[in-house]
Structures are given as structure tokens and as C-alpha cells.
C-alpha atoms as a PDB file:
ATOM      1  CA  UNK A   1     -52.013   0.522   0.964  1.00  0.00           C
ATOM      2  CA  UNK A   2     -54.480   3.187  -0.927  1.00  0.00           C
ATOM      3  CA  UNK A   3     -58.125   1.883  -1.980  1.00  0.00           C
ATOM      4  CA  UNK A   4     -58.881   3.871  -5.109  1.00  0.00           C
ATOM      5  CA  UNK A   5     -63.104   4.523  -5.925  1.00  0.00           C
ATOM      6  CA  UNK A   6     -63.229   5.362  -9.547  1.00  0.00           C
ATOM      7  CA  UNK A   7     -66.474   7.442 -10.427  1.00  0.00           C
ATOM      8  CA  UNK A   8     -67.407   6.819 -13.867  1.00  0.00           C
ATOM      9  CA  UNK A   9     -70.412   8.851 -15.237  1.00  0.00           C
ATOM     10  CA  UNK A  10     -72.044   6.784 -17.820  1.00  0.00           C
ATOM     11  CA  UNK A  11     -71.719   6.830 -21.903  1.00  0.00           C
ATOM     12  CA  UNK A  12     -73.538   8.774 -23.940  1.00  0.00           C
ATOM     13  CA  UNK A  13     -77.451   8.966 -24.030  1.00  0.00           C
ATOM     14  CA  UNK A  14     -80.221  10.295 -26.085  1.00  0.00           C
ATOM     15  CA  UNK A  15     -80.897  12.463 -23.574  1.00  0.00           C
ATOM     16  CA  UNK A  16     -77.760  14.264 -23.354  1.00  0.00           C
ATOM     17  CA  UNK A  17     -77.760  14.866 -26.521  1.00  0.00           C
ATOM     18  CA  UNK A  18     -80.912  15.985 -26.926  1.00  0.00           C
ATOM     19  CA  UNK A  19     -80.133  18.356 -23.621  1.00  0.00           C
ATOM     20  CA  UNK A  20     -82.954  17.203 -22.167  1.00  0.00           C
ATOM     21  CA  UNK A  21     -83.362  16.663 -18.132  1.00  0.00           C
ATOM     22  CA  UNK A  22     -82.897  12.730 -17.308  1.00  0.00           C
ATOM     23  CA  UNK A  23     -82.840  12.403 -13.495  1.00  0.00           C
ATOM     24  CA  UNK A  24     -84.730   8.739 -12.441  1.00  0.00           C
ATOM     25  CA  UNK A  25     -86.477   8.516 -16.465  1.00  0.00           C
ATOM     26  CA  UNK A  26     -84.643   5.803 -18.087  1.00  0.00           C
ATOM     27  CA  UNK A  27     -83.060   7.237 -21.642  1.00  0.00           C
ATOM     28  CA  UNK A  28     -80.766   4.395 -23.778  1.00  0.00           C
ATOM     29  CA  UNK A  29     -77.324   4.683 -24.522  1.00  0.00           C
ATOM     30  CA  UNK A  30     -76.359   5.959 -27.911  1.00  0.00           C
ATOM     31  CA  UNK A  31     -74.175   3.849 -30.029  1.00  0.00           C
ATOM     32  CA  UNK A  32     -71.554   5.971 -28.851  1.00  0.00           C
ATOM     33  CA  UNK A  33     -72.305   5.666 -25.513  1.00  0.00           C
ATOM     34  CA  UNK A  34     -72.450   1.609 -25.721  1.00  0.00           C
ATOM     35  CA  UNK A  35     -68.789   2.100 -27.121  1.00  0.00           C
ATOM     36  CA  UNK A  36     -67.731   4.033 -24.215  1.00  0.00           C
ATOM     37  CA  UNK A  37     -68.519   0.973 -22.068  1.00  0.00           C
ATOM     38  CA  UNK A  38     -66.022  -1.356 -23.954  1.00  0.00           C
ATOM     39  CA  UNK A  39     -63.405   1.100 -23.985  1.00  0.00           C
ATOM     40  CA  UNK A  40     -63.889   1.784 -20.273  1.00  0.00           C
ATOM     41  CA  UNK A  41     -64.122  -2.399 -19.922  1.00  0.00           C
ATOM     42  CA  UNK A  42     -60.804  -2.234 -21.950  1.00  0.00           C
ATOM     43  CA  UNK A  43     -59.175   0.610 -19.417  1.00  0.00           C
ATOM     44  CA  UNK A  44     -60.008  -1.182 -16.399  1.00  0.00           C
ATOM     45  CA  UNK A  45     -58.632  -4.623 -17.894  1.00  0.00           C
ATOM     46  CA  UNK A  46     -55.323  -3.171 -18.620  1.00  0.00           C
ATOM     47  CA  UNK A  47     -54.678  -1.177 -15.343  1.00  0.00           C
ATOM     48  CA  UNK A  48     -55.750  -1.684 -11.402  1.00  0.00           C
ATOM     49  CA  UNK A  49     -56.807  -4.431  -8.968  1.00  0.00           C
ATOM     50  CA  UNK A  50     -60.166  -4.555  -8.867  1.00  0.00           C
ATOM     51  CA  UNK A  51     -62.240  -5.063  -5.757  1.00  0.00           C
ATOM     52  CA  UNK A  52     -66.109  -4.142  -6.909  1.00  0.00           C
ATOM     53  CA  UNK A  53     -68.348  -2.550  -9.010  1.00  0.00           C
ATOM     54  CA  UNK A  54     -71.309  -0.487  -8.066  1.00  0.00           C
ATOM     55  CA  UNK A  55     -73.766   1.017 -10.194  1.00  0.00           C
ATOM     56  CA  UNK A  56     -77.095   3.721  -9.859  1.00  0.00           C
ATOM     57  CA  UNK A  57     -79.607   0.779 -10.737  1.00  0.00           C
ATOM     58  CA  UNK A  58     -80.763   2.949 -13.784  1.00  0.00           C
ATOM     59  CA  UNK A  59     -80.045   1.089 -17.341  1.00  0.00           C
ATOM     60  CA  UNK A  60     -77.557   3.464 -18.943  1.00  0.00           C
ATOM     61  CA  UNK A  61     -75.801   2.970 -15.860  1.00  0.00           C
ATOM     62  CA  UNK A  62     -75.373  -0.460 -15.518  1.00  0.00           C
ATOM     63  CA  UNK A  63     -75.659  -0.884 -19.376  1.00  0.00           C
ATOM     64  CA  UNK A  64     -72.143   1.289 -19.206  1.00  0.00           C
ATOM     65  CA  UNK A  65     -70.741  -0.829 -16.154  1.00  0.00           C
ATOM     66  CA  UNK A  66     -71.617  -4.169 -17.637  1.00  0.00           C
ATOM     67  CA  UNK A  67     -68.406  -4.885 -20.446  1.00  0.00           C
ATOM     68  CA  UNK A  68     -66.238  -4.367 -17.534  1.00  0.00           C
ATOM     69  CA  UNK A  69     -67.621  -6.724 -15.327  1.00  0.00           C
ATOM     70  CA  UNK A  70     -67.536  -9.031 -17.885  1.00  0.00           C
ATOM     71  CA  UNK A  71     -63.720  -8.651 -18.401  1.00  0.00           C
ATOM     72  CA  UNK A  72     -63.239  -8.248 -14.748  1.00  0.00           C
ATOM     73  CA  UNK A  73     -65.277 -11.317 -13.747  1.00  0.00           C
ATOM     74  CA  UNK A  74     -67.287  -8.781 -11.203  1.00  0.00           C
ATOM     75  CA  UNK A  75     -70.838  -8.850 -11.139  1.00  0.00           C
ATOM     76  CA  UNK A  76     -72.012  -5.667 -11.361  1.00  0.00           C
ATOM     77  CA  UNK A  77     -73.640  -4.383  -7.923  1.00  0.00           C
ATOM     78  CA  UNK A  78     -76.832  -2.227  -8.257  1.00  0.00           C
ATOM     79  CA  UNK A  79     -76.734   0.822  -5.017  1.00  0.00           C
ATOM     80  CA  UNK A  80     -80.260   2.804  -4.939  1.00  0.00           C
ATOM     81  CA  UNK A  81     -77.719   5.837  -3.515  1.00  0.00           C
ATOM     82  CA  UNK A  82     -76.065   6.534  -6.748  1.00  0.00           C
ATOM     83  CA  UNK A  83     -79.367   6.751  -8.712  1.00  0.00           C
ATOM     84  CA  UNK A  84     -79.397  10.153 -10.656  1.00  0.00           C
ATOM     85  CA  UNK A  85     -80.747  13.155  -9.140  1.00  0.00           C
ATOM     86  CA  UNK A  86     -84.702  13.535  -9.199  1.00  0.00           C
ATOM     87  CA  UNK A  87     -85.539  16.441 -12.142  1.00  0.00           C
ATOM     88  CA  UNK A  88     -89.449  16.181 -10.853  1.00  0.00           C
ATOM     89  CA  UNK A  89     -91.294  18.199 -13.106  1.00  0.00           C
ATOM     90  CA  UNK A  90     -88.610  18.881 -15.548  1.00  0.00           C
ATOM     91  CA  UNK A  91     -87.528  15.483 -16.396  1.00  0.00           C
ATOM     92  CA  UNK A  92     -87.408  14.325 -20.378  1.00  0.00           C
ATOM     93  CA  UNK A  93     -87.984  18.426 -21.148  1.00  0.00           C
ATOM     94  CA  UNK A  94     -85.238  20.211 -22.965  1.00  0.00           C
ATOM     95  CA  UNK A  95     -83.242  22.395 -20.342  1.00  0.00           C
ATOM     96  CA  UNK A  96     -84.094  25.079 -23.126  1.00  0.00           C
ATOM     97  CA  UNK A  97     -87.705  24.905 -22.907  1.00  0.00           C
ATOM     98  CA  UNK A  98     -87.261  24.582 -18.831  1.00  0.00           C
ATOM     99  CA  UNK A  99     -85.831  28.139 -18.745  1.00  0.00           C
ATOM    100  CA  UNK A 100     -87.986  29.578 -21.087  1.00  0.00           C
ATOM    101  CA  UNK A 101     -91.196  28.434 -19.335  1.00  0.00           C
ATOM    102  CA  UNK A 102     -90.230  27.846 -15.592  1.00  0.00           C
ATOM    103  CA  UNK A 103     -87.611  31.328 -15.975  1.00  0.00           C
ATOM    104  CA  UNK A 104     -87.409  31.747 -12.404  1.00  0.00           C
ATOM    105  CA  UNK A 105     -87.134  28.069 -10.915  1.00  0.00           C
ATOM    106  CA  UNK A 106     -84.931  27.638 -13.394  1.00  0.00           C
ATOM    107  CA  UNK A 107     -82.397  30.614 -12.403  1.00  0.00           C
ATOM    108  CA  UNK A 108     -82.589  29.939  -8.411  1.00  0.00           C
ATOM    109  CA  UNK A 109     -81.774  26.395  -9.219  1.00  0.00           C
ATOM    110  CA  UNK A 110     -78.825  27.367 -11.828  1.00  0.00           C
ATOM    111  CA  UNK A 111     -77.483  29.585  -8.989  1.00  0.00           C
ATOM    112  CA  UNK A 112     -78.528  27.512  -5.636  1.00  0.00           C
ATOM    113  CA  UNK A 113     -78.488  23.551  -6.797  1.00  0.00           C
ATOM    114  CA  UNK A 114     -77.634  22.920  -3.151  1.00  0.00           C
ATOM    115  CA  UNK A 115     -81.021  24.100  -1.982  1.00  0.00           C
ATOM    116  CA  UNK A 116     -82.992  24.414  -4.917  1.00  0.00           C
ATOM    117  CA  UNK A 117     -84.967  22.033  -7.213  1.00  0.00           C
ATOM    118  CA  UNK A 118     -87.191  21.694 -10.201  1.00  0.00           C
ATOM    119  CA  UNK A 119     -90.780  21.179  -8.661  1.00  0.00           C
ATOM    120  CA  UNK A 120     -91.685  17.843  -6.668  1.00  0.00           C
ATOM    121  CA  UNK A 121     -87.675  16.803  -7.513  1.00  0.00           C
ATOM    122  CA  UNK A 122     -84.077  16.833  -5.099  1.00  0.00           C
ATOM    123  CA  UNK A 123     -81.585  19.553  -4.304  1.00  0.00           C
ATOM    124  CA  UNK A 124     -77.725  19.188  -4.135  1.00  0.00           C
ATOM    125  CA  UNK A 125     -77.843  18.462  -0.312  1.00  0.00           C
ATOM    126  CA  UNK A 126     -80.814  15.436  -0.750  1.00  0.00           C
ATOM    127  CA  UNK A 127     -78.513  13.673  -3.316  1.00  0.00           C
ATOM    128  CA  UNK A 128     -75.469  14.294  -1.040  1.00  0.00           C
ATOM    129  CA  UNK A 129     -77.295  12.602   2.036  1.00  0.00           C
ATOM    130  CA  UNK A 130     -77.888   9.042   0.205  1.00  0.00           C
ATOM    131  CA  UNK A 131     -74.789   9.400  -2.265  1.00  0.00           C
ATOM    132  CA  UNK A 132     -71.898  10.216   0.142  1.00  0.00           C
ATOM    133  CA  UNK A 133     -72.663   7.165   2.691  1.00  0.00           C
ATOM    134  CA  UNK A 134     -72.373   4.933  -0.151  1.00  0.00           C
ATOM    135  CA  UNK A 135     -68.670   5.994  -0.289  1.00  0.00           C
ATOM    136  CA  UNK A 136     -68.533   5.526   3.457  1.00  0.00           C
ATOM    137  CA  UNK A 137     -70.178   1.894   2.873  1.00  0.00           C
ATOM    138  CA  UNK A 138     -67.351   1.264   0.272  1.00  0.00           C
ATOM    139  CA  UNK A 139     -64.159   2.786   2.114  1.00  0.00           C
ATOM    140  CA  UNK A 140     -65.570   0.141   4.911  1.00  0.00           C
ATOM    141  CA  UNK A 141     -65.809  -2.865   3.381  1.00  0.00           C
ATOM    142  CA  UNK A 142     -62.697  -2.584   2.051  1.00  0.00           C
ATOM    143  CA  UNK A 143     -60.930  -1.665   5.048  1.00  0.00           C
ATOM    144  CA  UNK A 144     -57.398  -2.115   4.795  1.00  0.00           C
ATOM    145  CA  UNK A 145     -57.424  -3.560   1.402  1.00  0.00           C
ATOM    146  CA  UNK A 146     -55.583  -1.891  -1.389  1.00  0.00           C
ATOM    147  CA  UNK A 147     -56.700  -1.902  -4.495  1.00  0.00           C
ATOM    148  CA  UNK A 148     -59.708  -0.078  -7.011  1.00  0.00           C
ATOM    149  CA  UNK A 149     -63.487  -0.319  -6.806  1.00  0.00           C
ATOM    150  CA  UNK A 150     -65.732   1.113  -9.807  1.00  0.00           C
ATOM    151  CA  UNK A 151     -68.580   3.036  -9.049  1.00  0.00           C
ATOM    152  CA  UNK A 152     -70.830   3.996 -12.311  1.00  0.00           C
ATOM    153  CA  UNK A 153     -73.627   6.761 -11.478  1.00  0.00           C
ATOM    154  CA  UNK A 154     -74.441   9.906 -13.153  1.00  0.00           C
ATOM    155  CA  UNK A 155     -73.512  13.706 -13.581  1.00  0.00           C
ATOM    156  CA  UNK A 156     -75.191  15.067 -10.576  1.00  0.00           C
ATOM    157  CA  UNK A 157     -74.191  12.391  -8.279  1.00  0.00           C
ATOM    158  CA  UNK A 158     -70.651  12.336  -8.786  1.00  0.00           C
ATOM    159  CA  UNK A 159     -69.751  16.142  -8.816  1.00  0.00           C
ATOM    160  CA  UNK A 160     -71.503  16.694  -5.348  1.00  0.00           C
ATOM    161  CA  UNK A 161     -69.846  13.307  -4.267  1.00  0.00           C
ATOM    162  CA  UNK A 162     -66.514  15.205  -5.042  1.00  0.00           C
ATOM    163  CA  UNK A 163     -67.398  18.208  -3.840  1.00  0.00           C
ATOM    164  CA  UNK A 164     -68.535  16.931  -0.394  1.00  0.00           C
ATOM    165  CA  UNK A 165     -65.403  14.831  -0.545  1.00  0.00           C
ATOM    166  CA  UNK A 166     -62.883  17.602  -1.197  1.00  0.00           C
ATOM    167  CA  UNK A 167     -65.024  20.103   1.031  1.00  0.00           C
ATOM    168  CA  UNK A 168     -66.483  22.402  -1.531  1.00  0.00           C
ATOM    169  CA  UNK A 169     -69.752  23.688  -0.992  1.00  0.00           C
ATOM    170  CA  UNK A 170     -72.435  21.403  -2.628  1.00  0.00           C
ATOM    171  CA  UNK A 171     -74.618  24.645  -3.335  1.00  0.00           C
ATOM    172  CA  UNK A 172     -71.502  25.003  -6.142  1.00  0.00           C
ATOM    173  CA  UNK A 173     -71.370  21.836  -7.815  1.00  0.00           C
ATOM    174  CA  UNK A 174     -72.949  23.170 -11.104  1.00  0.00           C
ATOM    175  CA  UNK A 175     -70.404  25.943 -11.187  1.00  0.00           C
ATOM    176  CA  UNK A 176     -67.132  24.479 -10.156  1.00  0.00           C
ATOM    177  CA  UNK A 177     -66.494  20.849 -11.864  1.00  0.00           C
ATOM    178  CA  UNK A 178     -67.402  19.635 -15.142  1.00  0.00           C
ATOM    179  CA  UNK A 179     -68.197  15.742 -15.864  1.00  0.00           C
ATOM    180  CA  UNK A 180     -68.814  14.897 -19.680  1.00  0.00           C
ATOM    181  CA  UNK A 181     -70.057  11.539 -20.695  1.00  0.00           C
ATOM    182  CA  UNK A 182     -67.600   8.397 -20.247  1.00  0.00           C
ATOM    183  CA  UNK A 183     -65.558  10.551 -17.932  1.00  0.00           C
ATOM    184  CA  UNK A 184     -63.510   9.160 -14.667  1.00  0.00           C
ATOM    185  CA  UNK A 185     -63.215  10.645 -11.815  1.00  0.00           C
ATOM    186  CA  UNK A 186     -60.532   9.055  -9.191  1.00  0.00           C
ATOM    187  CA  UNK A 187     -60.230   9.470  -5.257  1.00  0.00           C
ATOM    188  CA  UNK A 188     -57.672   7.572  -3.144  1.00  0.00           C
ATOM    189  CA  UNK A 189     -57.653   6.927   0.379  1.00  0.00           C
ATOM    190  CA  UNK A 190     -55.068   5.734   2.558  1.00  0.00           C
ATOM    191  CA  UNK A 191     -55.600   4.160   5.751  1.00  0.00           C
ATOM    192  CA  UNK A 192     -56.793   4.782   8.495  1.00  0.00           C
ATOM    193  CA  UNK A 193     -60.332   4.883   7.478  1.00  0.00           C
ATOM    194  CA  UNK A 194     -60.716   8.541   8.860  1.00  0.00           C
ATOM    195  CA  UNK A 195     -57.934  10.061   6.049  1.00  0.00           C
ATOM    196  CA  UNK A 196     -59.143  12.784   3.692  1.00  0.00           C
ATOM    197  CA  UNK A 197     -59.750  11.639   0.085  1.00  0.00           C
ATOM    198  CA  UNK A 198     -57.214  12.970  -2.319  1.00  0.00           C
ATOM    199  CA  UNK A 199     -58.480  13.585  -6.072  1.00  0.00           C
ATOM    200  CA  UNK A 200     -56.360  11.695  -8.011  1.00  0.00           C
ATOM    201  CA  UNK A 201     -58.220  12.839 -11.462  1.00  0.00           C
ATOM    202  CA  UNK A 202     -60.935  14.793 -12.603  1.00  0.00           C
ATOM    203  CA  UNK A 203     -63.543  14.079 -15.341  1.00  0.00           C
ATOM    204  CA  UNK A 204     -60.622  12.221 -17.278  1.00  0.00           C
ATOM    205  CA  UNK A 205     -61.810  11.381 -20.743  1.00  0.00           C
ATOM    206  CA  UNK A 206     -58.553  10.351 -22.112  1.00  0.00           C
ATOM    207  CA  UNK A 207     -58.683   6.598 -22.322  1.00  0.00           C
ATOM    208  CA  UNK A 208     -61.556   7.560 -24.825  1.00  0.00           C
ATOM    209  CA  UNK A 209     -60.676   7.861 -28.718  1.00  0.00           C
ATOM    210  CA  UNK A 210     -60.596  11.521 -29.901  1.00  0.00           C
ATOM    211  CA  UNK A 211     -64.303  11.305 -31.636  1.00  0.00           C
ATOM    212  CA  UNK A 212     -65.532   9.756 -28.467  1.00  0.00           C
ATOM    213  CA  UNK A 213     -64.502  12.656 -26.495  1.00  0.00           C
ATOM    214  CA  UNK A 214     -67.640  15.008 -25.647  1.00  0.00           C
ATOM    215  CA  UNK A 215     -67.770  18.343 -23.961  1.00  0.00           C
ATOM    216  CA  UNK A 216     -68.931  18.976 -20.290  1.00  0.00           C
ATOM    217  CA  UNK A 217     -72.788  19.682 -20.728  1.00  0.00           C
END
């Protein structure tokens, strides 16, 4: 039997529309991004066996996870590890005004996220060091169980999760994998608990309608 951890990033915010840094600030869902919620709630009610869902304890998060728990009958498990990466002194500024004003902070961290940060916030390897166990936490308390567990966090959070999972450097997250809003992202494991992960899917926006489908920011 395979235990399948679905990453979902959340729906659509303000704030990524705006392109503006949101690391731990709250930002609200969009009206969009409250509809990606039901139509992930709908996805998950027509397809798997659900065994939990775990969310970054941030609202658009759990604001996204809640419709399926609803139609799941889950409650909807806050985990402090999948909280967003910390943006420190650039969080709520427009990533346009960051690399105008903070030019070379801003280039070492587009080209090293592993080891570089905005000022007073987290690199790649911090978020991988509280995000990855949570997966470890999750492939054990489901030990020989088969069956799907949703796990709502953030951009960040899930493309170094996958990258540390499929053994990609985390210092390349940024560059190598793309995770719009709404998007799932699937890893199975078989037992034993020691198996590699296998990526089942990657940033999968298709149970979203056409209009709800946004780019990779």
C-alpha cells in the first residue's frame, strides 16, 4: 500500500497579486482564491482516501484547507513547520521595489535562496529544517496505511519540501520548480518507511477551471 501527501499551495491572495513579499504577514484570499478552496474541496471529495489534513497555521492557508475538511469530515490540523518562509525586512513590499532599493540582497538571494535571505528573515535550508520533518512526522503516523493526507502550506515551503525530497539542491528551488496558486503537488511512498518519495505530480492546476488557472509567480 502507497500513502500519498498532497501539497497544496493555497488560493489566490492580495498579495500575490499585488507581487508583494508575504512570508508570516497574514494577506486574505481573493475571491478567486476562496473559489479555489471549493474546487480543491470538490477534487478531494471525488477522488482518494483521506487520512488528514495539515495546514501552515496562517489564514489563507487554512482559509484554503477548510471546504475540504468540511466535505471530508477532517478537521483541519494547524503544523507551525509549514508556516511560509520569513521575508524579514521585505515582507508586504513589492518584489519590484525590493530590487530596486535592496539591488544587491536582492540578487544574492535570487541566485543563493538556500543560503541567503532578506534581512532579519530565513534561507532555503532554515525552512527545509522545520518543513521536511513534518513529512517525516506524517509518513510515521501513517505507517503502513494506504491512503492520501493533505498538506496546505505555501510557495516556498513546498518547492524546497520537493526538492529535498527528490534530492535537488535547496540552494535551486527558485530556479528549478514552479508552484502557482491552487496548485497540487503529489508524492507517494511505499512501504517500508525508509523508500524514496516518487513525484507523482507537479504544481498540477488542472482540476481548476481555465480562468482560475494562474501563472507560476
Amino acid at each position: 500500500m502507497s500513502l500519498r501527501v498532497h501539497f497544496v499551495r493555497h488560493g489566490e491572495t492580495t498579495a500575490s497579486v499585488e507581487g508583494r513579499f508575504c512570508g508570516r504577514t497574514e494577506c486574505l484570499l481573493t475571491d478567486d482564491g476562496r473559489l479555489m478552496g471549493s474546487y480543491l474541496a470538490d477534487r478531494c471529495a471525488a477522488e482518494g482516501d483521506w487520512l488528514a489534513i495539515l495546514s501552515s497555521p496562517l489564514r489563507r492557508c487554512v482559509e484554503t484547507a477548510h471546504p475540504a475538511g468540511e466535505r471530508l469530515g477532517l478537521t483541519v490540523v494547524p503544523e507551525h513547520g509549514l508556516r511560509e518562509i520569513d521575508h524579514g525586512a521585505w515582507d508586504g513590499r513589492l518584489e519590484g521595489e525590493v530590487a530596486r532599493d535592496n539591488a544587491p540582497a536582492y540578487r544574492a538571494w535570487q541566485a543563493h535562496p538556500g543560503t541567503a535571505s532578506a534581512p532579519g528573515g530565513e534561507n532555503g535550508y532554515a525552512v527545509a529544517a522545520r518543513a521536511v520533518p513534518v513529512v517525516e512526522a506524517i509518513r510515521a503516523t501513517h505507517a503502513g496505511r494506504g491512503g492520501d493526507v493533505l498538506v496546505v502550506s505555501h510557495k516556498a515551503v513546498i518547492r524546497v519540501v520537493a526538492c529535498a525530497l527528490l534530492g535537488i539542491d535547496v540552494d535551486r528551488y527558485r530556479a528549478r520548480l514552479g508552484c502557482p496558486v491552487g496548485s497540487i503537488t503529489t508524492f507517494e511512498f511505499d512501504d517500508p518507511a525508509g523508500s524514496e518519495a516518487k513525484l507523482v505530480s507537479l504544481a498540477d492546476v488542472s482540476y481548476l477551471p481555465a480562468e482560475l488557472r494562474v501563472a507560476p509567480d
